[in-house]
C-alpha atoms as a PDB file:
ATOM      1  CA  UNK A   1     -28.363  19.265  13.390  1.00  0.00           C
ATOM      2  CA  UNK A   2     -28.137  18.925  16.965  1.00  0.00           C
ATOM      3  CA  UNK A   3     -25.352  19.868  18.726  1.00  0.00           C
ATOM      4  CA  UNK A   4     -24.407  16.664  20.569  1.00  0.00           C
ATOM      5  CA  UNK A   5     -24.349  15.106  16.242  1.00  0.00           C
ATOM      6  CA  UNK A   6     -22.381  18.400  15.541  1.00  0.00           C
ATOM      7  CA  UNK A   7     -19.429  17.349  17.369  1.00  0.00           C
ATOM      8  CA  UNK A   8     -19.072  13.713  16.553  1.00  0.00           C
ATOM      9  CA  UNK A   9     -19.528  15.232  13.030  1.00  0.00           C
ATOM     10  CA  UNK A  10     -16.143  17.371  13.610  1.00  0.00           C
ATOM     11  CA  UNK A  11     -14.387  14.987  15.714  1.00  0.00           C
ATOM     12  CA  UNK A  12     -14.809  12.200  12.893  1.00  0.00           C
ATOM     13  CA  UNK A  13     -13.944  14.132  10.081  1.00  0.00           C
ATOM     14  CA  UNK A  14     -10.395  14.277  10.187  1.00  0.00           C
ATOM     15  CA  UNK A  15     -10.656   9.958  10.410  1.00  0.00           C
ATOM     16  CA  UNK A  16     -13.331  10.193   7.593  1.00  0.00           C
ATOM     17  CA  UNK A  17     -11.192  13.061   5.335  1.00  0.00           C
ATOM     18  CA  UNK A  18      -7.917  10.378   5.946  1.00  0.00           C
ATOM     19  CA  UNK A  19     -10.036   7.660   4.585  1.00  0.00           C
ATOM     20  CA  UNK A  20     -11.668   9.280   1.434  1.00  0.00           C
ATOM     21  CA  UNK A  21      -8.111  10.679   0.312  1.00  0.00           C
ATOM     22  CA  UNK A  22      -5.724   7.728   1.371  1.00  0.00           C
ATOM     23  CA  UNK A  23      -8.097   4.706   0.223  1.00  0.00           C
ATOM     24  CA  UNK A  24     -11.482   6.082  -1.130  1.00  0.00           C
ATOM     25  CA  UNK A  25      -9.653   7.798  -3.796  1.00  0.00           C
ATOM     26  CA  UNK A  26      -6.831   5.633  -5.003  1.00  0.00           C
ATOM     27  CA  UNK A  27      -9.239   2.590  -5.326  1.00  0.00           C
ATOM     28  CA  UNK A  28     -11.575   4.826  -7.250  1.00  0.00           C
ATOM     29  CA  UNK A  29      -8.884   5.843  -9.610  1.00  0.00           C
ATOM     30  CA  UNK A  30      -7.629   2.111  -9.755  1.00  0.00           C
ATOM     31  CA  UNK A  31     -11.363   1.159 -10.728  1.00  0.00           C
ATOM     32  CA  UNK A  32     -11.438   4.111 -13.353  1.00  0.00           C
ATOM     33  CA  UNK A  33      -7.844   2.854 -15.443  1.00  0.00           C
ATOM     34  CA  UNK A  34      -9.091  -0.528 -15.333  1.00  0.00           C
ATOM     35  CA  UNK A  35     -12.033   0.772 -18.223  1.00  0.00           C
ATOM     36  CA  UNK A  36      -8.862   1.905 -20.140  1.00  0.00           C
ATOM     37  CA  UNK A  37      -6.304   0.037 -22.204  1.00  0.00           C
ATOM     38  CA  UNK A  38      -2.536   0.635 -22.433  1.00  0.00           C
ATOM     39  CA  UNK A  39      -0.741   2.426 -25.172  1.00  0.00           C
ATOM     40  CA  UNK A  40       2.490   1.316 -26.791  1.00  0.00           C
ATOM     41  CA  UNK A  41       4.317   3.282 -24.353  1.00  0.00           C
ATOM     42  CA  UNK A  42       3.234   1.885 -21.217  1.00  0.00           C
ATOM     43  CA  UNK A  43       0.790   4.487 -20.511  1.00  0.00           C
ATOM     44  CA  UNK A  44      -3.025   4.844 -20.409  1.00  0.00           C
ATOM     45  CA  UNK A  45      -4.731   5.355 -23.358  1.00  0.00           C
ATOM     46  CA  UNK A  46      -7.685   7.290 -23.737  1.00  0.00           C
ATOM     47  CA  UNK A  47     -11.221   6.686 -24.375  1.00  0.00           C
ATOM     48  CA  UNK A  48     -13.265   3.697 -22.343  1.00  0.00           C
ATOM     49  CA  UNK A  49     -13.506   0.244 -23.349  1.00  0.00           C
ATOM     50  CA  UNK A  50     -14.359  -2.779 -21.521  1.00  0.00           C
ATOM     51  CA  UNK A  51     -11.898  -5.197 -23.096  1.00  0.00           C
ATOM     52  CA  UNK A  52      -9.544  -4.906 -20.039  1.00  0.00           C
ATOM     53  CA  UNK A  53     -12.108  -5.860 -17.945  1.00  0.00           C
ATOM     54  CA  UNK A  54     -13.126  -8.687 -19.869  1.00  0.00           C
ATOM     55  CA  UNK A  55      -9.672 -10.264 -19.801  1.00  0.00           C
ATOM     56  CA  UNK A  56     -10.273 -10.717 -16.543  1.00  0.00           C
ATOM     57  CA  UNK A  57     -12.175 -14.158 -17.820  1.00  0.00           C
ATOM     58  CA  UNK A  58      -8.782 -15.236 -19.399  1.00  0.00           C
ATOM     59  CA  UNK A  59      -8.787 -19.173 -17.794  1.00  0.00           C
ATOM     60  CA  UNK A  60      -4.908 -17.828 -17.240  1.00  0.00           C
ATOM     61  CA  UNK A  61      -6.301 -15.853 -14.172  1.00  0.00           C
ATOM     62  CA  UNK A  62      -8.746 -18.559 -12.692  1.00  0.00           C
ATOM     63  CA  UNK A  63      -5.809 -21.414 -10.946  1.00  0.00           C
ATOM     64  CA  UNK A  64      -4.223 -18.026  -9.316  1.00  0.00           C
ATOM     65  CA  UNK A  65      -7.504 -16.501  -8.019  1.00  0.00           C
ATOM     66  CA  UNK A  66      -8.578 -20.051  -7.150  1.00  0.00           C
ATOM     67  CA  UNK A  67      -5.109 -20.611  -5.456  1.00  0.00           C
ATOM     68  CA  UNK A  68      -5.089 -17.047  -3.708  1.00  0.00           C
ATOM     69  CA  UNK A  69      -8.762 -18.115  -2.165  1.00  0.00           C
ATOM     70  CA  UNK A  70      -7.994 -20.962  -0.498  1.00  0.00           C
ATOM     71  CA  UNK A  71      -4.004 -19.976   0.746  1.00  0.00           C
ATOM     72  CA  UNK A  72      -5.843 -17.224   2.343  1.00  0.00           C
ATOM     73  CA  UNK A  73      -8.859 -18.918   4.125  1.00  0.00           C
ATOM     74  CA  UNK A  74      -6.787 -21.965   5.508  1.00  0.00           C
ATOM     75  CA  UNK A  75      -4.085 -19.157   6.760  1.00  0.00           C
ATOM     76  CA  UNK A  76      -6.423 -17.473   8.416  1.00  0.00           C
ATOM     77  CA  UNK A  77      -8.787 -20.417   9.853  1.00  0.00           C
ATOM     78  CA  UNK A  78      -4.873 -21.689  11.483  1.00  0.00           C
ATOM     79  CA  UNK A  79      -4.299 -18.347  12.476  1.00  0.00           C
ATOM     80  CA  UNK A  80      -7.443 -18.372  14.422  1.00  0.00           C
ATOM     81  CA  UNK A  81      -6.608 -21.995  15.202  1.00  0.00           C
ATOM     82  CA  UNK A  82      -3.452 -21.025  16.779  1.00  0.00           C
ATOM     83  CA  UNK A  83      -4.208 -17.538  18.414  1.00  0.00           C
ATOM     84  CA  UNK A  84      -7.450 -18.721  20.544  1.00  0.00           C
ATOM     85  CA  UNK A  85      -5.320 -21.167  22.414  1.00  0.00           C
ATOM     86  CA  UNK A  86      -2.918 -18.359  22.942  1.00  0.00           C
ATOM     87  CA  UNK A  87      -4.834 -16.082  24.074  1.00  0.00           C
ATOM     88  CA  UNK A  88      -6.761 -17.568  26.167  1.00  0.00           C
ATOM     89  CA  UNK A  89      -3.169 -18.792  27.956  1.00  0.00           C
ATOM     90  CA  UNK A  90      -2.661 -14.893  27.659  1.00  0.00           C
ATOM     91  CA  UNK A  91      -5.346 -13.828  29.412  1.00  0.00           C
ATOM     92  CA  UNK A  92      -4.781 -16.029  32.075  1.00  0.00           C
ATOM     93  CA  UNK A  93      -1.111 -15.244  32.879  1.00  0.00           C
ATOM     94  CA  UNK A  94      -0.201 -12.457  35.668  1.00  0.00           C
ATOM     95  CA  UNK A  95       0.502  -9.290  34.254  1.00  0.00           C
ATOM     96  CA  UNK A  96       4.217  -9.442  34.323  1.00  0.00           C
ATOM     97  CA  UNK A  97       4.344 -12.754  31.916  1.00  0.00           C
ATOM     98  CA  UNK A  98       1.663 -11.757  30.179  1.00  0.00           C
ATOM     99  CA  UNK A  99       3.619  -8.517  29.205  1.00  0.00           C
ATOM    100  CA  UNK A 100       6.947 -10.538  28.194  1.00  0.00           C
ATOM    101  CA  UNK A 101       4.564 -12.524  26.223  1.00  0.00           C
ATOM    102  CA  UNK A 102       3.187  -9.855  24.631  1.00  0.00           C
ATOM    103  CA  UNK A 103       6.681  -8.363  23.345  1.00  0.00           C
ATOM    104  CA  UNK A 104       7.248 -11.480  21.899  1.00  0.00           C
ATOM    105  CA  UNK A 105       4.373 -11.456  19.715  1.00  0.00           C
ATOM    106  CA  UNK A 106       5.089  -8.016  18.460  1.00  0.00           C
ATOM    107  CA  UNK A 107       9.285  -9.083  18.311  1.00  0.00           C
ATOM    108  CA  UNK A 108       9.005  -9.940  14.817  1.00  0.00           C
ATOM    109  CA  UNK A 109       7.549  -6.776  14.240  1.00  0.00           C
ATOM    110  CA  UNK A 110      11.084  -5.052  14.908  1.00  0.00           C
ATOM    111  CA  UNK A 111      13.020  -6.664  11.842  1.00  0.00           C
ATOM    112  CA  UNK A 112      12.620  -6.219   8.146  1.00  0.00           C
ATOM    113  CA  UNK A 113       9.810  -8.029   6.886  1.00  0.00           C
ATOM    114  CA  UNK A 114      12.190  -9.269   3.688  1.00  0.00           C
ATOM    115  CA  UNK A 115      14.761 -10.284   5.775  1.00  0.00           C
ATOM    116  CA  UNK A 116      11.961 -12.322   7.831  1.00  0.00           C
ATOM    117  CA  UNK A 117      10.980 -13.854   4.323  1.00  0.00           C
ATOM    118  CA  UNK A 118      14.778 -14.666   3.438  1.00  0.00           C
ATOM    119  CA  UNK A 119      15.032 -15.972   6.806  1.00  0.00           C
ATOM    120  CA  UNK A 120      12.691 -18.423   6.440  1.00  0.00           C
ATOM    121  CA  UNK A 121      13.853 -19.508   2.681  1.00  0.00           C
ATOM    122  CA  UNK A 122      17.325 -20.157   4.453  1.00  0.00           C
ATOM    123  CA  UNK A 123      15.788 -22.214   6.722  1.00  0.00           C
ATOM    124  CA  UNK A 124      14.021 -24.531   4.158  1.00  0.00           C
ATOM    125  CA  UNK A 125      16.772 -24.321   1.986  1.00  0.00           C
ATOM    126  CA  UNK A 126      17.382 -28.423   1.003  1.00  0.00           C
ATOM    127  CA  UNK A 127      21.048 -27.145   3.032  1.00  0.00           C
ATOM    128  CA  UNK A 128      18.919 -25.449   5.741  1.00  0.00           C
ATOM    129  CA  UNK A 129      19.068 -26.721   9.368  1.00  0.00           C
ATOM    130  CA  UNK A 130      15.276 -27.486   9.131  1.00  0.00           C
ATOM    131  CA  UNK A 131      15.960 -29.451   5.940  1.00  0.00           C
ATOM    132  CA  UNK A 132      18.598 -31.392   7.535  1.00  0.00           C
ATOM    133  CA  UNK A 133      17.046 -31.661  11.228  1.00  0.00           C
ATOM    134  CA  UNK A 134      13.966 -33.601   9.529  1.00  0.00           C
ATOM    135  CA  UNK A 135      16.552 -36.070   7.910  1.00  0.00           C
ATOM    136  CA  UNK A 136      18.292 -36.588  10.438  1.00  0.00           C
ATOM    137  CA  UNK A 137      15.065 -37.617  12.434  1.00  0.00           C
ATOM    138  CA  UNK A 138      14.327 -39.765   9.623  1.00  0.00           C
ATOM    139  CA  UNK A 139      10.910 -37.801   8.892  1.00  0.00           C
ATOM    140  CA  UNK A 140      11.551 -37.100   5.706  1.00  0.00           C
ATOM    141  CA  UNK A 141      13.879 -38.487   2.716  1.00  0.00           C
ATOM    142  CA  UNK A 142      16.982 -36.671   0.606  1.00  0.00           C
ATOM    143  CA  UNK A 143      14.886 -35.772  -2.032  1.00  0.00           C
ATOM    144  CA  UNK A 144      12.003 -33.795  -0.366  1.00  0.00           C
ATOM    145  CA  UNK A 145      11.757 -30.037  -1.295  1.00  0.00           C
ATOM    146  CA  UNK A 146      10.479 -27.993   1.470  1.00  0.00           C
ATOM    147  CA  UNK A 147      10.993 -25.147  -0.449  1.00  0.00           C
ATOM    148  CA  UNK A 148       9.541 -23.704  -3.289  1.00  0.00           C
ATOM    149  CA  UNK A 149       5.615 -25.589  -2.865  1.00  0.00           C
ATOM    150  CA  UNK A 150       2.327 -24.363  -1.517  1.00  0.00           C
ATOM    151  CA  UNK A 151       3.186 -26.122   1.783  1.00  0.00           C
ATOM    152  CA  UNK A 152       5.816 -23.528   2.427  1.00  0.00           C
ATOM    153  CA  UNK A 153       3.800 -20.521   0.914  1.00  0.00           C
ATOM    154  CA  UNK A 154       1.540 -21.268   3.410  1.00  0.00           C
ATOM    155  CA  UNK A 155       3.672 -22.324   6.378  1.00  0.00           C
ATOM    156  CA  UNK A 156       5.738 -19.009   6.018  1.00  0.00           C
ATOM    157  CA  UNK A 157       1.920 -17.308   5.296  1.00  0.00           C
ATOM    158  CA  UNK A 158       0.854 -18.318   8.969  1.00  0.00           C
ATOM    159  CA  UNK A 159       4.085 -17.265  10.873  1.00  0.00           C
ATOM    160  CA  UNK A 160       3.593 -13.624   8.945  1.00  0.00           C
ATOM    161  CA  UNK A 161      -0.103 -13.572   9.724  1.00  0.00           C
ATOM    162  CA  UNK A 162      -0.074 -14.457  12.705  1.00  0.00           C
ATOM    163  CA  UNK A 163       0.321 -11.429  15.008  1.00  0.00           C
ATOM    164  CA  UNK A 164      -2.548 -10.061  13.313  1.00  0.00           C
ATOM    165  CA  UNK A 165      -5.079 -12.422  14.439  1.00  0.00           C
ATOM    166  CA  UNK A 166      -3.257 -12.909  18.136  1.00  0.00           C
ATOM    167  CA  UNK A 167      -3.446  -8.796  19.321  1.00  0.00           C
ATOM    168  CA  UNK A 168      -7.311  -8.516  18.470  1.00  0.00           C
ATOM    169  CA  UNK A 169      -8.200 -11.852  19.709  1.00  0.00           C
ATOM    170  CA  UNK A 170      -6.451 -10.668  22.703  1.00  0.00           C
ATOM    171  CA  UNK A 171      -7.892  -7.008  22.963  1.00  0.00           C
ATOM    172  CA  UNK A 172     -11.130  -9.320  23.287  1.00  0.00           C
ATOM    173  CA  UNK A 173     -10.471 -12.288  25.737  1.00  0.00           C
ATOM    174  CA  UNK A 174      -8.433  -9.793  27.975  1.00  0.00           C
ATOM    175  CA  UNK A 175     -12.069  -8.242  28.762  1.00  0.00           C
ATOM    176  CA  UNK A 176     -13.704 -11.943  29.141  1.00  0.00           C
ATOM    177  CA  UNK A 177     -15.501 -12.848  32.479  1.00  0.00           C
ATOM    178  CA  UNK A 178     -13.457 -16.341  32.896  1.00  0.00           C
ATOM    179  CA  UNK A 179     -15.895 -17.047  36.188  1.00  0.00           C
ATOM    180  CA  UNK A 180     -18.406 -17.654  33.417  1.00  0.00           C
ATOM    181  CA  UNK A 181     -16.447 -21.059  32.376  1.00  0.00           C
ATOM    182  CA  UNK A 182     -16.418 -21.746  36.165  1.00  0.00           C
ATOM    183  CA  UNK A 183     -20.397 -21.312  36.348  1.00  0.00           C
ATOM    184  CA  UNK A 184     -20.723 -23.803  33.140  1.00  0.00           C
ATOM    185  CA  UNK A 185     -18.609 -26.055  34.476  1.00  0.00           C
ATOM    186  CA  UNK A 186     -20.826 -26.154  38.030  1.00  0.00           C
ATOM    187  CA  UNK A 187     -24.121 -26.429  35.606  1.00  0.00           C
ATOM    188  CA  UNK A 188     -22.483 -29.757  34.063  1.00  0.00           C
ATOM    189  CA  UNK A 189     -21.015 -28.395  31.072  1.00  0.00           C
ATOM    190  CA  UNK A 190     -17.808 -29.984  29.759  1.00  0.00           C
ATOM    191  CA  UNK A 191     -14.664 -28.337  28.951  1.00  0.00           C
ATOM    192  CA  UNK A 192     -15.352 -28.457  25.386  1.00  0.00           C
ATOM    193  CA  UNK A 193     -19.118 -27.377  25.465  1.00  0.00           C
ATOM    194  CA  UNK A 194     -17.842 -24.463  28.048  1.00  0.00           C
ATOM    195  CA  UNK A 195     -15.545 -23.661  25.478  1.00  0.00           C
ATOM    196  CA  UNK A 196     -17.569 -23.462  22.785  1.00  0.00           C
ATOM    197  CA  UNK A 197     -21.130 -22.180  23.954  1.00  0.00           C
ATOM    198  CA  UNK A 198     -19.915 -19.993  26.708  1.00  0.00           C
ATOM    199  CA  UNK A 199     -16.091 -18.783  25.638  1.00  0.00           C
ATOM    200  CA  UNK A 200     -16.491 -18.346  21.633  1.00  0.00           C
ATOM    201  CA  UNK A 201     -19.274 -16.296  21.811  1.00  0.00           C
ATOM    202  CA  UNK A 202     -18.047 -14.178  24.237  1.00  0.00           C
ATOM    203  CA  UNK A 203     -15.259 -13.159  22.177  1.00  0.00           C
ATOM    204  CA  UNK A 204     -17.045 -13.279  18.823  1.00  0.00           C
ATOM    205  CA  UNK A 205     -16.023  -9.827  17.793  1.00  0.00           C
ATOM    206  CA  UNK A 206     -12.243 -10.310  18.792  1.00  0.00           C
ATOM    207  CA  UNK A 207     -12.357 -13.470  16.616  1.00  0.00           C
ATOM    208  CA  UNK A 208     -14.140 -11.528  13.659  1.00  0.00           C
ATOM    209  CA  UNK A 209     -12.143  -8.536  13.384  1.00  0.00           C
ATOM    210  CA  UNK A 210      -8.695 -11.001  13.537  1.00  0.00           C
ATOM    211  CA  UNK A 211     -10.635 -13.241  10.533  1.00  0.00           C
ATOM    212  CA  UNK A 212     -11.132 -10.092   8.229  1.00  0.00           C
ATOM    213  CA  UNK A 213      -7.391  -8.811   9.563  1.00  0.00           C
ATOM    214  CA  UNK A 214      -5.637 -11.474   8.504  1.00  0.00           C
ATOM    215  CA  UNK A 215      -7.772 -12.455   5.784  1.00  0.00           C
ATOM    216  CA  UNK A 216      -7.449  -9.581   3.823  1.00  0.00           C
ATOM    217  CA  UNK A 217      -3.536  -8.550   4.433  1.00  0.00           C
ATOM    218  CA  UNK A 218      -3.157 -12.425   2.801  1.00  0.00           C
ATOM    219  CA  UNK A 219      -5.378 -11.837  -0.057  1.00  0.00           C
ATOM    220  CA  UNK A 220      -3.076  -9.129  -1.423  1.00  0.00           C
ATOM    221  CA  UNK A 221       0.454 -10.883  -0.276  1.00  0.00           C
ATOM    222  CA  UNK A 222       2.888 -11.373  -3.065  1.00  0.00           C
ATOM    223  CA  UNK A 223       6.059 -11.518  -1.457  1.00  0.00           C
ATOM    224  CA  UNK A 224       6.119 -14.442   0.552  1.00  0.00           C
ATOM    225  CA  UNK A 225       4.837 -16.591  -2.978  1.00  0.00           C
ATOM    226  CA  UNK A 226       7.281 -14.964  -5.083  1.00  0.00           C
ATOM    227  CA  UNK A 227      10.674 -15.639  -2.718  1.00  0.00           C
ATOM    228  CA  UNK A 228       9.082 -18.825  -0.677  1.00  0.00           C
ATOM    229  CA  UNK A 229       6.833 -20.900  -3.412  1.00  0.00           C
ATOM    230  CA  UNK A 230       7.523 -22.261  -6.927  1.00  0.00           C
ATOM    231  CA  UNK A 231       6.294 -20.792 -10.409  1.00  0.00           C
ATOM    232  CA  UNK A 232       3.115 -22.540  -9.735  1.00  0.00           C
ATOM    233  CA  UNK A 233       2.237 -20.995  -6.236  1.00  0.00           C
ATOM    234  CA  UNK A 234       1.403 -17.319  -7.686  1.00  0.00           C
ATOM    235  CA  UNK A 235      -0.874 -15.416  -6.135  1.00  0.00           C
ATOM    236  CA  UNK A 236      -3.234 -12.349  -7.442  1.00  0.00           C
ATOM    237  CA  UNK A 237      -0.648 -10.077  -6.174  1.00  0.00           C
ATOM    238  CA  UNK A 238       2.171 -11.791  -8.432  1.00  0.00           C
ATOM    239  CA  UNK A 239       0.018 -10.615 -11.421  1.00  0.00           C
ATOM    240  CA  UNK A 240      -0.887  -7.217 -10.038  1.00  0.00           C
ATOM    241  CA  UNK A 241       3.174  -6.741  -9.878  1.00  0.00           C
ATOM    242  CA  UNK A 242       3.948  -8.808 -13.367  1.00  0.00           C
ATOM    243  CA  UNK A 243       0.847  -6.546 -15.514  1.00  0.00           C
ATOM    244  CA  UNK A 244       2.267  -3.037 -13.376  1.00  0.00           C
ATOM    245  CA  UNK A 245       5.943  -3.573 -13.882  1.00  0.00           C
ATOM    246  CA  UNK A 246       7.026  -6.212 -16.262  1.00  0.00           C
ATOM    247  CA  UNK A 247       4.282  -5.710 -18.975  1.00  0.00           C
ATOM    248  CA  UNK A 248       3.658  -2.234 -18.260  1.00  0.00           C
ATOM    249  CA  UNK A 249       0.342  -2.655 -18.616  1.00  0.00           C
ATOM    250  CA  UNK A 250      -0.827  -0.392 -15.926  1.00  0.00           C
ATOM    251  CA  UNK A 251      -5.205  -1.238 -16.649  1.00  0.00           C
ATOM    252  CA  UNK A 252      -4.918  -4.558 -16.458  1.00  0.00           C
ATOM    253  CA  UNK A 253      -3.385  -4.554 -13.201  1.00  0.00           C
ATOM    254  CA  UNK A 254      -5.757  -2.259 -12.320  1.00  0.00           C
ATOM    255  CA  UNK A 255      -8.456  -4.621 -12.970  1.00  0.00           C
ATOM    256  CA  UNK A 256      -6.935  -7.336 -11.499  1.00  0.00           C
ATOM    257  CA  UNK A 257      -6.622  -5.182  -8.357  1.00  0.00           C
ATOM    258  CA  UNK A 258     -10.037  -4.447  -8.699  1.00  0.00           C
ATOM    259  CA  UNK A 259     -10.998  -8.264  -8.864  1.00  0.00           C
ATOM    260  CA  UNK A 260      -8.823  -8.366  -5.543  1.00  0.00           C
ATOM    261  CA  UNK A 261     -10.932  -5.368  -4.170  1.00  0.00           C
ATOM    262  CA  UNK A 262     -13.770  -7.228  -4.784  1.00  0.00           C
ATOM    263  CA  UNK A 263     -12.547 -10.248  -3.078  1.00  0.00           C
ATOM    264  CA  UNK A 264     -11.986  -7.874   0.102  1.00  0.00           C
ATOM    265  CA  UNK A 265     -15.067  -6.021   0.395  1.00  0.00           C
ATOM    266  CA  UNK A 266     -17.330  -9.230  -0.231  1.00  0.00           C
ATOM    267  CA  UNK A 267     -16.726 -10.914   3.126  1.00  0.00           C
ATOM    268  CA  UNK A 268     -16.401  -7.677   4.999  1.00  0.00           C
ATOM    269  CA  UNK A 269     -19.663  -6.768   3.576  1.00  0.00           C
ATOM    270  CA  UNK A 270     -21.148 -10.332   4.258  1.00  0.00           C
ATOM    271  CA  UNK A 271     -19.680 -10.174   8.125  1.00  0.00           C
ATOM    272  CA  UNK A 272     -21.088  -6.391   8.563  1.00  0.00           C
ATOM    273  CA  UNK A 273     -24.392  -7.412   7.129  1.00  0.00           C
ATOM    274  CA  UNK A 274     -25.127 -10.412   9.974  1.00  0.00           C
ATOM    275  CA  UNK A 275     -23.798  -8.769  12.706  1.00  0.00           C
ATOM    276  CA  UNK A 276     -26.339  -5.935  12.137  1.00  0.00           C
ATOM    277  CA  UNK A 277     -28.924  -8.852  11.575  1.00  0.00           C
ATOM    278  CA  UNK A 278     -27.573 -10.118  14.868  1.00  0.00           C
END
């Protein structure tokens, strides 16, 4: 080994030895109880069987894998939505606004994230101000719930996701050449076509790395359904927490964390795979 390969070796291992015993590990050993079954005492039984894993196929599970899917794709393509305006505003700003912009995109980050959560369930409360501002306005009639639906799963879903897809959007348009709009604008180029031949590829991996951010932190959220939505807006996580702690059934929630690995590493996997066929 040469000596150049010798020191990246040491200078990445402490990164690689974090990984391997803070996330290689525990989702091997959460892949390993999932062949188990629980005993009468909430524990793991021994000996290997496969029937855990094959409850997976219960139809129970497929509306709240289904549901999980596409609360976390349509977060995540608003997220994006939102941010790319934002940042590009961002980028454009002097430094001094664009720092006081910054701290207030990282604001929420200072409070509790349950009291964030309750916040937001006051708000829609049918007493809430938000409730009562839309009535008022005549947008929306006495007996509309905006609390306790999908609609406000996923409204409260984009406010907490947010911030994830806005900093490395950011990180990325901060280092875009903006005189290259100017140049496709001279060349007859619309705003539109400027902005989406010459601007979104030029910050394709800032837009990436915020899709698989916020993508996979709303695959595994369970608060926000449990205190925001209704008893039909569960997500995987709800389950995870129902089999671990209510059931005490710690290899099925194993599995289904396992099934929610899976959903993780697929599109990260898919995403790494074309950008090294890129």
């Amino acid at each position: 080994m040469s000596k150049p390969n010798r020191q990246e070796l040491l200078l990445s291992a402490p990164s690689m030895g974090w990984l391997i015993v803070f996330f290689a590990l525990p989702c091997l050993l959460t892949l390993t109880l999932a062949f188990h079954q629980s005993d009468l005492r909430g524990g793991v039984a021994a000996g290997w069987t496969w029937d855990t894993v094959n409850s997976l196929a219960d139809p129970l599970y497929l509306p709240v894998v289904w549901r999980t899917l596409w609360i976390s794709t349509v977060t995540t393509l608003l997220c994006l939505a939102l941010a790319l305006p934002m940042c590009w505003c961002l980028a454009r700003l002097t430094p001094r606004w664009r720092n006081a912009m910054l701290l207030l995109v990282v604001l929420p980050f200072l409070t509790n994230f349950l009291i964030r959560i309750f916040a937001w369930r006051s708000l829609l409360h049918p007493e809430g101000p938000v409730k009562q501002l839309l009535v008022w306005l005549h947008l929306v009639g006495d007996d509309v719930l905006l609390l306790n639906n999908a609609g406000a799963v996923l409204v409260v879903m984009i406010y907490t996701q947010l911030p994830f897809a806005i900093l490395p959007l950011y990180a990325s348009v901060e280092k875009f050449d903006f005189t290259l709009i100017h140049a496709a604008h001279d060349l007859g180029a619309s705003g539109w076509r400027a902005f989406r031949r010459v601007f979104l590829p030029g910050v394709r991996q800032g837009i990436i790395s915020a899709a698989i951010i916020v993508f996979v932190s709303s695959l595994g959220q369970y608060v926000i359904p449990q205190f925001i939505g209704g008893t039909g807006d569960e997500m995987i996580g709800n389950k995870i927490v129902q089999r671990a702690f209510t059931d005490r059934n710690l290899p099925l929630a194993c599995a289904l964390a396992g099934a929610l690995l899976l959903c993780v590493m697929v599109p990260v996997l898919i995403m790494a795979w074309r950008e090294r066929k890129v």
